[in-house]
N, C-alpha and C. Protein backbone atom coordinates (compact mmCIF):
# COMPACT_ATOMS: atom_id res chain seq x y z
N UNK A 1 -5.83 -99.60 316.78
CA UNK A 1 -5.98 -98.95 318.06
C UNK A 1 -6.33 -99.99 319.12
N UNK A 2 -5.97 -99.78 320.03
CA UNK A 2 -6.52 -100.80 321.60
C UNK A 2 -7.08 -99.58 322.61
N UNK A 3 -7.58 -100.65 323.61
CA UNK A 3 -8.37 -99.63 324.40
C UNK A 3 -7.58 -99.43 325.69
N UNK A 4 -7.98 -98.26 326.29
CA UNK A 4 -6.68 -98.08 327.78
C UNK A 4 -8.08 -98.51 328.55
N UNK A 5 -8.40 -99.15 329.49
CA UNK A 5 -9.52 -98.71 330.18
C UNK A 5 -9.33 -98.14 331.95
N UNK A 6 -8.11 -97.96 331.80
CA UNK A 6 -8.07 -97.07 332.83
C UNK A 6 -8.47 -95.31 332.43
N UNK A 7 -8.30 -95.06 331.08
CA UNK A 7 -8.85 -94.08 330.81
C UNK A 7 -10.04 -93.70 330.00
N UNK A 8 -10.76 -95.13 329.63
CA UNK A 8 -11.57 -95.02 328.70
C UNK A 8 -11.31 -94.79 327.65
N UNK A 9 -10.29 -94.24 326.86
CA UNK A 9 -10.37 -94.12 325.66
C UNK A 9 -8.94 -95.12 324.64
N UNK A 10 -9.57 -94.71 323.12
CA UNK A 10 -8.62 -96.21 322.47
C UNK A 10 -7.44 -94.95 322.68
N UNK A 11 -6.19 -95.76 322.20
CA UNK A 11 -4.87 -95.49 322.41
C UNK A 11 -4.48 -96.43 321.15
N UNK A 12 -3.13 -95.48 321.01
CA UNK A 12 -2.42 -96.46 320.00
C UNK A 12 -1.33 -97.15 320.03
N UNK A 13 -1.21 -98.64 319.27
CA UNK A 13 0.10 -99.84 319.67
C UNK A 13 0.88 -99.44 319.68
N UNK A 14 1.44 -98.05 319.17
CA UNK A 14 2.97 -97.49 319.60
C UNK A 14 2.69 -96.06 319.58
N UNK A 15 3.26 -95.58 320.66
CA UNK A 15 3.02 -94.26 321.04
C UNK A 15 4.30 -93.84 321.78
N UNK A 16 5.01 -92.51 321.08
CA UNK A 16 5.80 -91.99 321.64
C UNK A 16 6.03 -90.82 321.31
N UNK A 17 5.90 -89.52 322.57
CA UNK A 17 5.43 -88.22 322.27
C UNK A 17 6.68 -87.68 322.61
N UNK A 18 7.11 -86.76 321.93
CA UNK A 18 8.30 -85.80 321.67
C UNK A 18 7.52 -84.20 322.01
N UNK A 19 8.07 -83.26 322.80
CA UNK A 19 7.72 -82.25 322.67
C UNK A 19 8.53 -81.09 322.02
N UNK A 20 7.81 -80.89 321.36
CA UNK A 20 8.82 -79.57 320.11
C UNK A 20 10.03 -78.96 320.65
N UNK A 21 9.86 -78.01 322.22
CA UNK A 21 10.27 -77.40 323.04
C UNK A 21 11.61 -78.23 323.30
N UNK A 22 11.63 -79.71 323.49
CA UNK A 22 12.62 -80.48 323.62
C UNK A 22 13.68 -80.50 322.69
N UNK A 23 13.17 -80.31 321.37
CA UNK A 23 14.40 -80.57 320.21
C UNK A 23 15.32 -79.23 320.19
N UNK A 24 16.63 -79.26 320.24
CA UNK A 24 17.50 -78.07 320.23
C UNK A 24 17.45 -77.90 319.01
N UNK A 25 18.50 -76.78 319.03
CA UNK A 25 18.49 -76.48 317.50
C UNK A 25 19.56 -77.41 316.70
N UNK A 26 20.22 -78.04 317.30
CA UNK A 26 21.25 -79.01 316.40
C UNK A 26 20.46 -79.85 316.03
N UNK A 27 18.98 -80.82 316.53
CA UNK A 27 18.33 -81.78 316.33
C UNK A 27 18.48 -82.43 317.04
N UNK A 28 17.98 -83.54 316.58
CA UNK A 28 17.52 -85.14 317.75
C UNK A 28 18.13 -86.36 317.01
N UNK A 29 18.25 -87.28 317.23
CA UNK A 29 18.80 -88.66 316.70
C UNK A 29 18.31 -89.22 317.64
N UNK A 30 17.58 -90.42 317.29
CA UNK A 30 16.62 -91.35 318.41
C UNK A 30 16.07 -92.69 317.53
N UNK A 31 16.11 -93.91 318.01
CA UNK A 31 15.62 -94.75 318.17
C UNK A 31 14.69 -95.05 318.90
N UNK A 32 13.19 -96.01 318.26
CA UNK A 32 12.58 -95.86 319.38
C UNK A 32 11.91 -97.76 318.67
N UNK A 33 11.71 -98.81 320.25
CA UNK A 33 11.47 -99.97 319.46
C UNK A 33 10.65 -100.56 320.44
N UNK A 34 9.56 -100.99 319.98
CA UNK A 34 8.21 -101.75 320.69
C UNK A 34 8.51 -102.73 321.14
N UNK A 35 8.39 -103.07 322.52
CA UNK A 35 8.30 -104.00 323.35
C UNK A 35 7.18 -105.00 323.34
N UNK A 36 7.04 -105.88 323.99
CA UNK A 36 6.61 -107.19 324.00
C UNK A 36 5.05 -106.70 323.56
N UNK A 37 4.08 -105.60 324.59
CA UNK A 37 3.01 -105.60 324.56
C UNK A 37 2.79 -104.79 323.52
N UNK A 38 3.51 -104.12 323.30
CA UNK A 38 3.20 -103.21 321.69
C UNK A 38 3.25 -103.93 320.52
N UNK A 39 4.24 -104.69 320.45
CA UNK A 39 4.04 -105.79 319.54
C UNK A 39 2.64 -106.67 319.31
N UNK A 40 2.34 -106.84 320.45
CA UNK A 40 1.05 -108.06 320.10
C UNK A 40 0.04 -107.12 319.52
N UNK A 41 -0.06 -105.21 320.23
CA UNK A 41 -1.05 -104.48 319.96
C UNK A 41 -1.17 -104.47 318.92
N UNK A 42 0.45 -104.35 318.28
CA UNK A 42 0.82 -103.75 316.38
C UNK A 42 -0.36 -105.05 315.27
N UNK A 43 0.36 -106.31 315.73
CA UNK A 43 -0.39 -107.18 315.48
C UNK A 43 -1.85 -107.23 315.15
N UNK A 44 -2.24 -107.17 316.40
CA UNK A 44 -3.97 -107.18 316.45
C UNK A 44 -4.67 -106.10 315.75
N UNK A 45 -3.89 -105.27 315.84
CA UNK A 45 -4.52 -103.67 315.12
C UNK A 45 -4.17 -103.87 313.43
N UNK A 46 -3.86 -104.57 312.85
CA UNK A 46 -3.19 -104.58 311.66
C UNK A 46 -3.77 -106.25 310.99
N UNK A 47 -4.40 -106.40 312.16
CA UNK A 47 -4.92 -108.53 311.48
C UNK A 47 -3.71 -109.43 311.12
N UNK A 48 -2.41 -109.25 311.74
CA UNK A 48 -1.43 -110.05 311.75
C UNK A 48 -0.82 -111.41 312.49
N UNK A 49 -0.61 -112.32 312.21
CA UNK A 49 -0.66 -113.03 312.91
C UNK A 49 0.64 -112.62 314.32
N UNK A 50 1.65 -112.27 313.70
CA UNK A 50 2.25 -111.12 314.53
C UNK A 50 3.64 -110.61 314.27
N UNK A 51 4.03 -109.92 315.40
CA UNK A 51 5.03 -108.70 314.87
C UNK A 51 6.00 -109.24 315.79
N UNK A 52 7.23 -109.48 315.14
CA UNK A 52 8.75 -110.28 315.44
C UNK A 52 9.14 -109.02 316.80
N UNK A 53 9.16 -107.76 315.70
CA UNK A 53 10.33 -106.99 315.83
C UNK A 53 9.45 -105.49 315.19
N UNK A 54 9.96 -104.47 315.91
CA UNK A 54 9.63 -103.24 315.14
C UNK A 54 10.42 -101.77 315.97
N UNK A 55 11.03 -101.62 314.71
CA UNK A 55 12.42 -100.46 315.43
C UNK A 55 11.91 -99.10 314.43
N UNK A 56 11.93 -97.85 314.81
CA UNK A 56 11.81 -96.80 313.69
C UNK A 56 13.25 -95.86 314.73
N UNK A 57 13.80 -95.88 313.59
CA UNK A 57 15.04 -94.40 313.58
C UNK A 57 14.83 -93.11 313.18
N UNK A 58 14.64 -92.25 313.84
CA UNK A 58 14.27 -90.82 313.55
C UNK A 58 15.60 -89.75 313.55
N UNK A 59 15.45 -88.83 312.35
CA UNK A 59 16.26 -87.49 312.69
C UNK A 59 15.35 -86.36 312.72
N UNK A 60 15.46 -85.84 313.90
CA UNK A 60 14.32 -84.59 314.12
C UNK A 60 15.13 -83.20 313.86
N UNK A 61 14.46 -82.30 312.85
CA UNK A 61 15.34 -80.88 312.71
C UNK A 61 14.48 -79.99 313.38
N UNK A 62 14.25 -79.12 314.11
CA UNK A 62 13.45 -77.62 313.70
C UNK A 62 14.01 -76.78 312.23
N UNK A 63 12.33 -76.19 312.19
CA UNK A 63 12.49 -75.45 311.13
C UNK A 63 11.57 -74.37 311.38
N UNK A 64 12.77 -73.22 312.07
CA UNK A 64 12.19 -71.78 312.49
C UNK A 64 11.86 -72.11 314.13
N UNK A 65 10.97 -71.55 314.60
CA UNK A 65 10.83 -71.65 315.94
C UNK A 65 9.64 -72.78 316.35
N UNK A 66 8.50 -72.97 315.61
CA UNK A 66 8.07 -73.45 316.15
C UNK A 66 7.09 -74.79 315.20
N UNK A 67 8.37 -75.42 314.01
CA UNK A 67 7.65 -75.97 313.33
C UNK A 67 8.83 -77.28 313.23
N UNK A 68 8.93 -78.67 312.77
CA UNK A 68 9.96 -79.76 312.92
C UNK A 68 9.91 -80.47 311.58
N UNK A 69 11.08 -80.93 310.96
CA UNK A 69 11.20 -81.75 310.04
C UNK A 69 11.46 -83.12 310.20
N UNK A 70 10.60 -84.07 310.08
CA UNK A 70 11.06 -85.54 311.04
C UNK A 70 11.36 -86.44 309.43
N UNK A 71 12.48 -87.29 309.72
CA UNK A 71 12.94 -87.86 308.46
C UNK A 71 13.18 -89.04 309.20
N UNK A 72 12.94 -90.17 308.58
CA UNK A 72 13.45 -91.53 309.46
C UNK A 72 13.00 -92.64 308.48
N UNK A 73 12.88 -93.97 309.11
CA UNK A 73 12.66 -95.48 308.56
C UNK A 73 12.48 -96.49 309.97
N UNK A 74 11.26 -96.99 309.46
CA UNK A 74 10.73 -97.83 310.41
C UNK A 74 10.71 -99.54 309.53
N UNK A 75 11.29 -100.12 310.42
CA UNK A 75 11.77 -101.56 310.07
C UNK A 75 11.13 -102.58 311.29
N UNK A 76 10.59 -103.82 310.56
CA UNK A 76 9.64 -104.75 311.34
C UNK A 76 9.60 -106.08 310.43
N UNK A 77 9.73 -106.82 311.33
CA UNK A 77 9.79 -108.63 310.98
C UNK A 77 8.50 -109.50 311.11
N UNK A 78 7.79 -109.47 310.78
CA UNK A 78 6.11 -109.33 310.62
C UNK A 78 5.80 -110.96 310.05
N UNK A 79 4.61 -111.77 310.29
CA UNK A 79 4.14 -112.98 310.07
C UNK A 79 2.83 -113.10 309.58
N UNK A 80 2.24 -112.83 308.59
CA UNK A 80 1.23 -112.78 308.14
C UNK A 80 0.79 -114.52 307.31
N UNK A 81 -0.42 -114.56 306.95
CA UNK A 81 -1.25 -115.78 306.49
C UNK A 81 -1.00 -114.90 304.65
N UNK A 82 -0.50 -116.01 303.92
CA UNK A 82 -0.49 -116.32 302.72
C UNK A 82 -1.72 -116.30 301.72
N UNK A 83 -2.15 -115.41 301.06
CA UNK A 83 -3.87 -115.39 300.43
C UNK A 83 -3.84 -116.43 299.73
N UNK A 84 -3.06 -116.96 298.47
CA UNK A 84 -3.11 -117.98 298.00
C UNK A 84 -3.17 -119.02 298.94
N UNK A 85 -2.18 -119.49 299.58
CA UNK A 85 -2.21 -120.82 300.21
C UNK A 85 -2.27 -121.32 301.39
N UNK A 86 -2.70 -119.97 302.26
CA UNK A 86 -3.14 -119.75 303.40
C UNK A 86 -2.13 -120.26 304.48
N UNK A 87 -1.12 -120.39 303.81
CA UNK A 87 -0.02 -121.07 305.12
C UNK A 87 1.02 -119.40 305.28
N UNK A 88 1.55 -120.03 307.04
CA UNK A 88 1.77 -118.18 307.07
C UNK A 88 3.17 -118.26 307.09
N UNK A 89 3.98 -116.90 306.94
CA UNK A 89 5.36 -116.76 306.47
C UNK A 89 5.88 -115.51 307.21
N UNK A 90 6.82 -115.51 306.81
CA UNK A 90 7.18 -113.97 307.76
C UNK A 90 8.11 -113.24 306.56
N UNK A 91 8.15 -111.93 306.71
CA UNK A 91 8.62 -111.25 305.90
C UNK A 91 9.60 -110.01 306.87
N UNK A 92 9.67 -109.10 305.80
CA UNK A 92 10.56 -108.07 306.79
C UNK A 92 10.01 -106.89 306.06
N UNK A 93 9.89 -105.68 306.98
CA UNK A 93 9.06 -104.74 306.05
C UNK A 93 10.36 -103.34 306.35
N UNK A 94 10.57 -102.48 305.42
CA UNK A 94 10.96 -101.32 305.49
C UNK A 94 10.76 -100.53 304.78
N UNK A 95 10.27 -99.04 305.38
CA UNK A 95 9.97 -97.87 305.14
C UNK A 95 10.38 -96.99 305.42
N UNK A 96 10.63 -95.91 304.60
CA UNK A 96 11.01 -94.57 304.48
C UNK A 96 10.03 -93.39 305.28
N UNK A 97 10.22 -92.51 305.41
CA UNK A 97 9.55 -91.39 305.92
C UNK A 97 10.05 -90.03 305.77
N UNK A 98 9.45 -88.83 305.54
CA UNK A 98 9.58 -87.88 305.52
C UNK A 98 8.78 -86.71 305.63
N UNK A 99 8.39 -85.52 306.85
CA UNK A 99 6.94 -85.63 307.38
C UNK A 99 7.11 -84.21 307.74
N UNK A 100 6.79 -82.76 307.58
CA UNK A 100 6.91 -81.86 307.87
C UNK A 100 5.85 -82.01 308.95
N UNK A 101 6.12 -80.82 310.26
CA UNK A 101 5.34 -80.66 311.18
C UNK A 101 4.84 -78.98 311.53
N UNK A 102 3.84 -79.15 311.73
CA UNK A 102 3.63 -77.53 311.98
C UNK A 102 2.43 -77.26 312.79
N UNK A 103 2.27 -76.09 313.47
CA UNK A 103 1.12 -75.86 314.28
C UNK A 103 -0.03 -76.10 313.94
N UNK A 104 -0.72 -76.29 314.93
CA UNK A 104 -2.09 -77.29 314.24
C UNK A 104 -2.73 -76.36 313.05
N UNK A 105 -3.46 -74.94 313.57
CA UNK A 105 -4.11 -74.25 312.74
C UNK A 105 -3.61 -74.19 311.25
N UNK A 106 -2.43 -74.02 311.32
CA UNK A 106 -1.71 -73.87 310.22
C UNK A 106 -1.67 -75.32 309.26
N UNK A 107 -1.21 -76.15 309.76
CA UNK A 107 -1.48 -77.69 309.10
C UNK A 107 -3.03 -77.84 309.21
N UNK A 108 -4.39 -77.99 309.66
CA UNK A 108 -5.67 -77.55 309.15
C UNK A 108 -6.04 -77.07 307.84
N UNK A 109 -5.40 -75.68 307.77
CA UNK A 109 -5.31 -74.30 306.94
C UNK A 109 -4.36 -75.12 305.38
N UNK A 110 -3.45 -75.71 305.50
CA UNK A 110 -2.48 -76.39 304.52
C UNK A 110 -3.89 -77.62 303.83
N UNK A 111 -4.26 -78.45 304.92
CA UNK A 111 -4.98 -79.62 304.26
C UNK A 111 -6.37 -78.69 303.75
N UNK A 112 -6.94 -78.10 304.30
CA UNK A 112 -8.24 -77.43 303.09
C UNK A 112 -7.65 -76.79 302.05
N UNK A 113 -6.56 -76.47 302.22
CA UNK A 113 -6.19 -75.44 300.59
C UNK A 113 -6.01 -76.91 299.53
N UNK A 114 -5.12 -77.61 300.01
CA UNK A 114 -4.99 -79.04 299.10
C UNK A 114 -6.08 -79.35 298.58
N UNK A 115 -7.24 -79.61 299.80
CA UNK A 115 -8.32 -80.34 299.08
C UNK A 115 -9.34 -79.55 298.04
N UNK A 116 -9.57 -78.35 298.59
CA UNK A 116 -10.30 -76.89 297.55
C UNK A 116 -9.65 -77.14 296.19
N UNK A 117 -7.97 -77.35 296.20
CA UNK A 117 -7.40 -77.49 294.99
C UNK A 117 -7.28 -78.97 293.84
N UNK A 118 -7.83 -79.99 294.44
CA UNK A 118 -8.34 -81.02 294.33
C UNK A 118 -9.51 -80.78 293.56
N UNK A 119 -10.47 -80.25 294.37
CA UNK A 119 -11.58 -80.24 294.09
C UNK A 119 -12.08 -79.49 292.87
N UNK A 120 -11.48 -78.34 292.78
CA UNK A 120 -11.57 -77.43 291.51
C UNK A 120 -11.13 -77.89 290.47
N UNK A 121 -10.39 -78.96 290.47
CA UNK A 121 -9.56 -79.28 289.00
C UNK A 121 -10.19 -80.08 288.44
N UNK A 122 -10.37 -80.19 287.09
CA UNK A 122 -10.83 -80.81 286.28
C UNK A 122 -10.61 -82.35 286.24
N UNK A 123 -9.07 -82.53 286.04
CA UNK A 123 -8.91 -84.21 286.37
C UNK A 123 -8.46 -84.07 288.03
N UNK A 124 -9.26 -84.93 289.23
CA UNK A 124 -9.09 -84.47 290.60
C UNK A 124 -7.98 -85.80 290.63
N UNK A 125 -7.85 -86.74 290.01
CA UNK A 125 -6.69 -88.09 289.96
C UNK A 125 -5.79 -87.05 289.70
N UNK A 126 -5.48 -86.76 288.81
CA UNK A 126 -4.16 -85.90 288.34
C UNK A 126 -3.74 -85.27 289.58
N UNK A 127 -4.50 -83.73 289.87
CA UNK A 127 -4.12 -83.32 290.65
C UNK A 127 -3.97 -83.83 292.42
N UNK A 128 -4.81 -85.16 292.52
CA UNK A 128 -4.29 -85.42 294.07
C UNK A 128 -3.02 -85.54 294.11
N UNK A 129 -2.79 -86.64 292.69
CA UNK A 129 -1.49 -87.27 292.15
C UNK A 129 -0.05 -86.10 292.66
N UNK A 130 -0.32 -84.74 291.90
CA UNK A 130 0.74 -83.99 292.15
C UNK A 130 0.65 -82.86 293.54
N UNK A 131 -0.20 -83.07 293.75
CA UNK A 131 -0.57 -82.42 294.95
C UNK A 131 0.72 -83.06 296.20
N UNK A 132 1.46 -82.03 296.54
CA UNK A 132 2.05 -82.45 297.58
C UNK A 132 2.08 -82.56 298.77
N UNK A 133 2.15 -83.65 299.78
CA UNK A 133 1.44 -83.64 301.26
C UNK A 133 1.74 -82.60 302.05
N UNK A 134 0.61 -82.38 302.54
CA UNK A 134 0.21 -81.20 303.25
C UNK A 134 1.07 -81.46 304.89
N UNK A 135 1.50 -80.45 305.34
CA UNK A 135 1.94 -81.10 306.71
C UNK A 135 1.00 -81.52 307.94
N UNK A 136 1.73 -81.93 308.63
CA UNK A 136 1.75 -82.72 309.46
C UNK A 136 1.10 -81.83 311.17
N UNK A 137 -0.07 -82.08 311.56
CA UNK A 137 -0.25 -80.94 313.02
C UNK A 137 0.71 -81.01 314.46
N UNK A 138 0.97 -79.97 314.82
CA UNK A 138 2.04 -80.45 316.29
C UNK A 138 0.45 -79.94 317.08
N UNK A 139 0.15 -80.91 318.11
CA UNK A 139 -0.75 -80.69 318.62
C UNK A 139 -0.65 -80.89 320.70
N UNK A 140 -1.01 -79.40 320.98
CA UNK A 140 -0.46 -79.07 322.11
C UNK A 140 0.96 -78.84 322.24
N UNK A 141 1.84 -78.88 321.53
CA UNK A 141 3.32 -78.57 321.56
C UNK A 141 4.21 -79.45 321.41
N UNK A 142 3.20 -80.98 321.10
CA UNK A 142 3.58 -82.19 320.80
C UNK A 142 3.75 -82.92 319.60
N UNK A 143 4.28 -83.76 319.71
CA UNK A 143 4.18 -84.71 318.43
C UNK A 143 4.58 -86.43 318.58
N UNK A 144 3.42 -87.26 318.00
CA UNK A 144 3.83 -88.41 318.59
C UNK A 144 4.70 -89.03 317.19
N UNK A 145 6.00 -89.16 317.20
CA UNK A 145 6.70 -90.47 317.14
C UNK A 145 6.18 -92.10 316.92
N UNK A 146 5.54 -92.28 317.79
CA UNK A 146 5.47 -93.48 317.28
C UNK A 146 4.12 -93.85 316.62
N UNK A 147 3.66 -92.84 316.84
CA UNK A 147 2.34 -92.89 315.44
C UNK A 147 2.51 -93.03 314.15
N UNK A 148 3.49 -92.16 314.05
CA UNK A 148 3.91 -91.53 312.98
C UNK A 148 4.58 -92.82 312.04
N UNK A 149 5.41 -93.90 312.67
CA UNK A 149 6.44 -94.75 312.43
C UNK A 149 4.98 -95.98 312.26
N UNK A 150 4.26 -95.97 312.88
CA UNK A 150 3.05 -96.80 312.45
C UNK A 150 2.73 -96.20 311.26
N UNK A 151 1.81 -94.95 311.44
CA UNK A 151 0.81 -94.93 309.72
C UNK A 151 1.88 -95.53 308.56
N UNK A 152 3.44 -95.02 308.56
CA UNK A 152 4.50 -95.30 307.63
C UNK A 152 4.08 -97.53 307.68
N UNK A 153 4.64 -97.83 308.85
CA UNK A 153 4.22 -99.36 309.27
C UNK A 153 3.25 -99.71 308.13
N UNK A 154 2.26 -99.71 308.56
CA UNK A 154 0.94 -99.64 308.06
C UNK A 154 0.88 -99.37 306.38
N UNK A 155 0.91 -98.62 305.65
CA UNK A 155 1.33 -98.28 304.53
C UNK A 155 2.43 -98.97 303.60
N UNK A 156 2.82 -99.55 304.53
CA UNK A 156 4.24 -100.86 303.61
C UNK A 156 3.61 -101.92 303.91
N UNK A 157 2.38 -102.65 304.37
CA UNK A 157 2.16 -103.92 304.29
C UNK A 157 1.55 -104.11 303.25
N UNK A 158 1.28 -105.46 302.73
CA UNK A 158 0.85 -105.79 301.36
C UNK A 158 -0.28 -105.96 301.69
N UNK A 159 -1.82 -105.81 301.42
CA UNK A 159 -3.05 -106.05 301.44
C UNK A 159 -3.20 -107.30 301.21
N UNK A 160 -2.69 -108.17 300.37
CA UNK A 160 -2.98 -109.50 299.63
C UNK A 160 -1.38 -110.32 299.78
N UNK A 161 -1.03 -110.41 300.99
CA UNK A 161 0.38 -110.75 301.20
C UNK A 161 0.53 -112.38 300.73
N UNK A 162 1.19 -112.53 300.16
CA UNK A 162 1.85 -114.38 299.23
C UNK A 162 3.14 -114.73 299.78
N UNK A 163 2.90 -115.35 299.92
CA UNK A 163 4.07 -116.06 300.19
C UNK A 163 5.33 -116.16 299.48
N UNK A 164 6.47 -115.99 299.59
CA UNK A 164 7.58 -116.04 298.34
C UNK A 164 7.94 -117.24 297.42
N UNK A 165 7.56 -117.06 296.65
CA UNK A 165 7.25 -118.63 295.56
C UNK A 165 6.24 -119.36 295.07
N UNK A 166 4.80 -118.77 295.61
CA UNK A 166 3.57 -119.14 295.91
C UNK A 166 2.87 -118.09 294.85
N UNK A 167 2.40 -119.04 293.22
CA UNK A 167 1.62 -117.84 292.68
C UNK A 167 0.48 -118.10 292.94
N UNK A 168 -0.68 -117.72 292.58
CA UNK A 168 -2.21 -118.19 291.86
C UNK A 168 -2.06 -119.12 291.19
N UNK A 169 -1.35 -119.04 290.11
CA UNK A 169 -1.50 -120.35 289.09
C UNK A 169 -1.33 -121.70 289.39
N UNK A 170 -0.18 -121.76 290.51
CA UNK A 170 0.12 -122.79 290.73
C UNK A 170 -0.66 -123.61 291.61
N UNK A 171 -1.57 -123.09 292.83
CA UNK A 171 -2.52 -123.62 293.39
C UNK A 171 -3.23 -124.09 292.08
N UNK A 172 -4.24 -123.22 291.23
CA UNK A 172 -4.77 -123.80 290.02
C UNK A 172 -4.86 -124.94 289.21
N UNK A 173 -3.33 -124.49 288.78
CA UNK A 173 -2.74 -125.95 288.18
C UNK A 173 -2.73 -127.58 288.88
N UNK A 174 -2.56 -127.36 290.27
CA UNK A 174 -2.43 -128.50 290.69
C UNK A 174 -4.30 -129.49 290.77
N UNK A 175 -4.96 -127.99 291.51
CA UNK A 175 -6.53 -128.95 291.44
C UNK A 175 -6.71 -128.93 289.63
N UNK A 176 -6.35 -128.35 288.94
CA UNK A 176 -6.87 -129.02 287.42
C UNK A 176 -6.42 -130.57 287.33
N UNK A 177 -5.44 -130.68 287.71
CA UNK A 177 -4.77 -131.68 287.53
C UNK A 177 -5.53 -133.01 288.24
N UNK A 178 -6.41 -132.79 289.67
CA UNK A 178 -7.01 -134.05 290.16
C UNK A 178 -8.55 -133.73 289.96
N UNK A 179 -8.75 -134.35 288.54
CA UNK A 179 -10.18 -134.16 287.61
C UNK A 179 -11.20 -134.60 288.93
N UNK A 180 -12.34 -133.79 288.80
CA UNK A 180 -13.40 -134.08 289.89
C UNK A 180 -13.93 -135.49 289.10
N UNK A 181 -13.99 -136.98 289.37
CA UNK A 181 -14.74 -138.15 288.90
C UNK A 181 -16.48 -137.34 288.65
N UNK A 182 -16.86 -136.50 289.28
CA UNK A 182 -18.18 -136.72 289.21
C UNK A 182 -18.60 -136.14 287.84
N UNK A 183 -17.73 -135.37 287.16
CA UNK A 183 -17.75 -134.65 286.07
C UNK A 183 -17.57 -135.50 284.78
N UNK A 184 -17.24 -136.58 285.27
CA UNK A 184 -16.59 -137.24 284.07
C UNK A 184 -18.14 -137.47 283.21
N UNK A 185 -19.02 -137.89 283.38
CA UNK A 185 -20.08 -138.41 283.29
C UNK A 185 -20.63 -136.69 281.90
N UNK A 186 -20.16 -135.32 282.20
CA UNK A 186 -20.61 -134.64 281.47
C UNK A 186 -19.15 -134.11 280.64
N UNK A 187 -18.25 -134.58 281.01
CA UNK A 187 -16.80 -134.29 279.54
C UNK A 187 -17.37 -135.39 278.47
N UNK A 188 -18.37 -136.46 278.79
CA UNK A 188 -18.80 -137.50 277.50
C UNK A 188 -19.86 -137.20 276.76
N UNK A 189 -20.72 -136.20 277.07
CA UNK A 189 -21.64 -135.25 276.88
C UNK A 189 -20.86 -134.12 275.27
N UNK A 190 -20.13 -133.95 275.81
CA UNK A 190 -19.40 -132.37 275.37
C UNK A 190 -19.42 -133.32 273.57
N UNK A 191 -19.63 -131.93 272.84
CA UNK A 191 -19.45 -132.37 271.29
C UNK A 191 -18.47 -132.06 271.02
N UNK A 192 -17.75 -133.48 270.12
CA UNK A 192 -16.64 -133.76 269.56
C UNK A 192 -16.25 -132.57 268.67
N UNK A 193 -15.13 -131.87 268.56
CA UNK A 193 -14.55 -131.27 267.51
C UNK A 193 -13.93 -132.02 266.69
């Protein structure tokens, strides 16, 4: 999140609001792709060193009068620092999506029944496991787009991102290899087998 301070409150690095009322009944087809300052936001909000590129393609359906099926893939060229070897690389990230939408009360009403049903079950892993996501709130008659193409964003990065070719071992291997001198003094210590 970043902050607006013309309005006081945080805001998010990509934001793009669709209103329900807008989608016909044939649907929507839309592209939508972050510009210079959304990029650096995506970045900073995510601890990246930064974001190339970031495009999400949406197909918007209604379903009934006042509820939307959003299906899409959000794609981004991203530069992150290497955990092993701390040198940074860039990668390319893509994700899928698929996101029912529905009036708020009702999506509320969907996520407590999930979690009650969670909660009652004996193994609660199992059942989060098969528990299927609850939808999605249209809130005020809206729905943001490019939130949406973030949390997805967000959810495809690697926590512990490496570099391609770069294991653990091999950092390892190499300092085994240049013996600390000061040690030598206790490998003459060590009893002979």
């Amino acid at each position: 999140m970043t902050f607006d301070f013309e309005t006081n409150q945080e805001k998010p690095p990509f934001s793009r609001i669709i209103a329900v009322d807008d989608v016909r009944e044939a649907g929507l087809e839309l592209t939508l792709t972050a510009d210079e300052v959304e990029l650096m936001a995506l970045a900073f909000a995510d601890g990246l060193e930064s974001v190339d590129s970031f495009e999400a393609r949406y197909s918007v359906r209604r379903k009934g009068r006042d509820k939307l099926y959003v299906k899409g893939v959000v794609t981004a060229r991203i530069n992150q620092i290497c955990v092993v070897s701390l040198e940074p690389f860039t990668s390319e990230l893509t994700e899928e999506f698929e996101v029912d939408f529905v009036p708020e009360e009702e999506a509320l009403a969907a996520h407590e029944k999930a979690a009650a049903e969670v909660e009652a079950a004996q193994d609660k892993v199992a059942a989060l496991a098969a528990q299927p996501d609850p939808p999605d709130p249209i809130i005020n008659g809206r729905v943001d787009l490019g939130v949406l193409a973030t949390e997805f964003f967000v959810l495809g990065l690697d926590p512990y991102p490496h570099k391609p070719g770069v294991e653990f071992k091999d950092i390892v291997s190499e300092d085994e290899d240049e013996k600390d001198p000061r040690f030598a003094a206790l490998e003459k210590l060590k009893p002979k087998a």
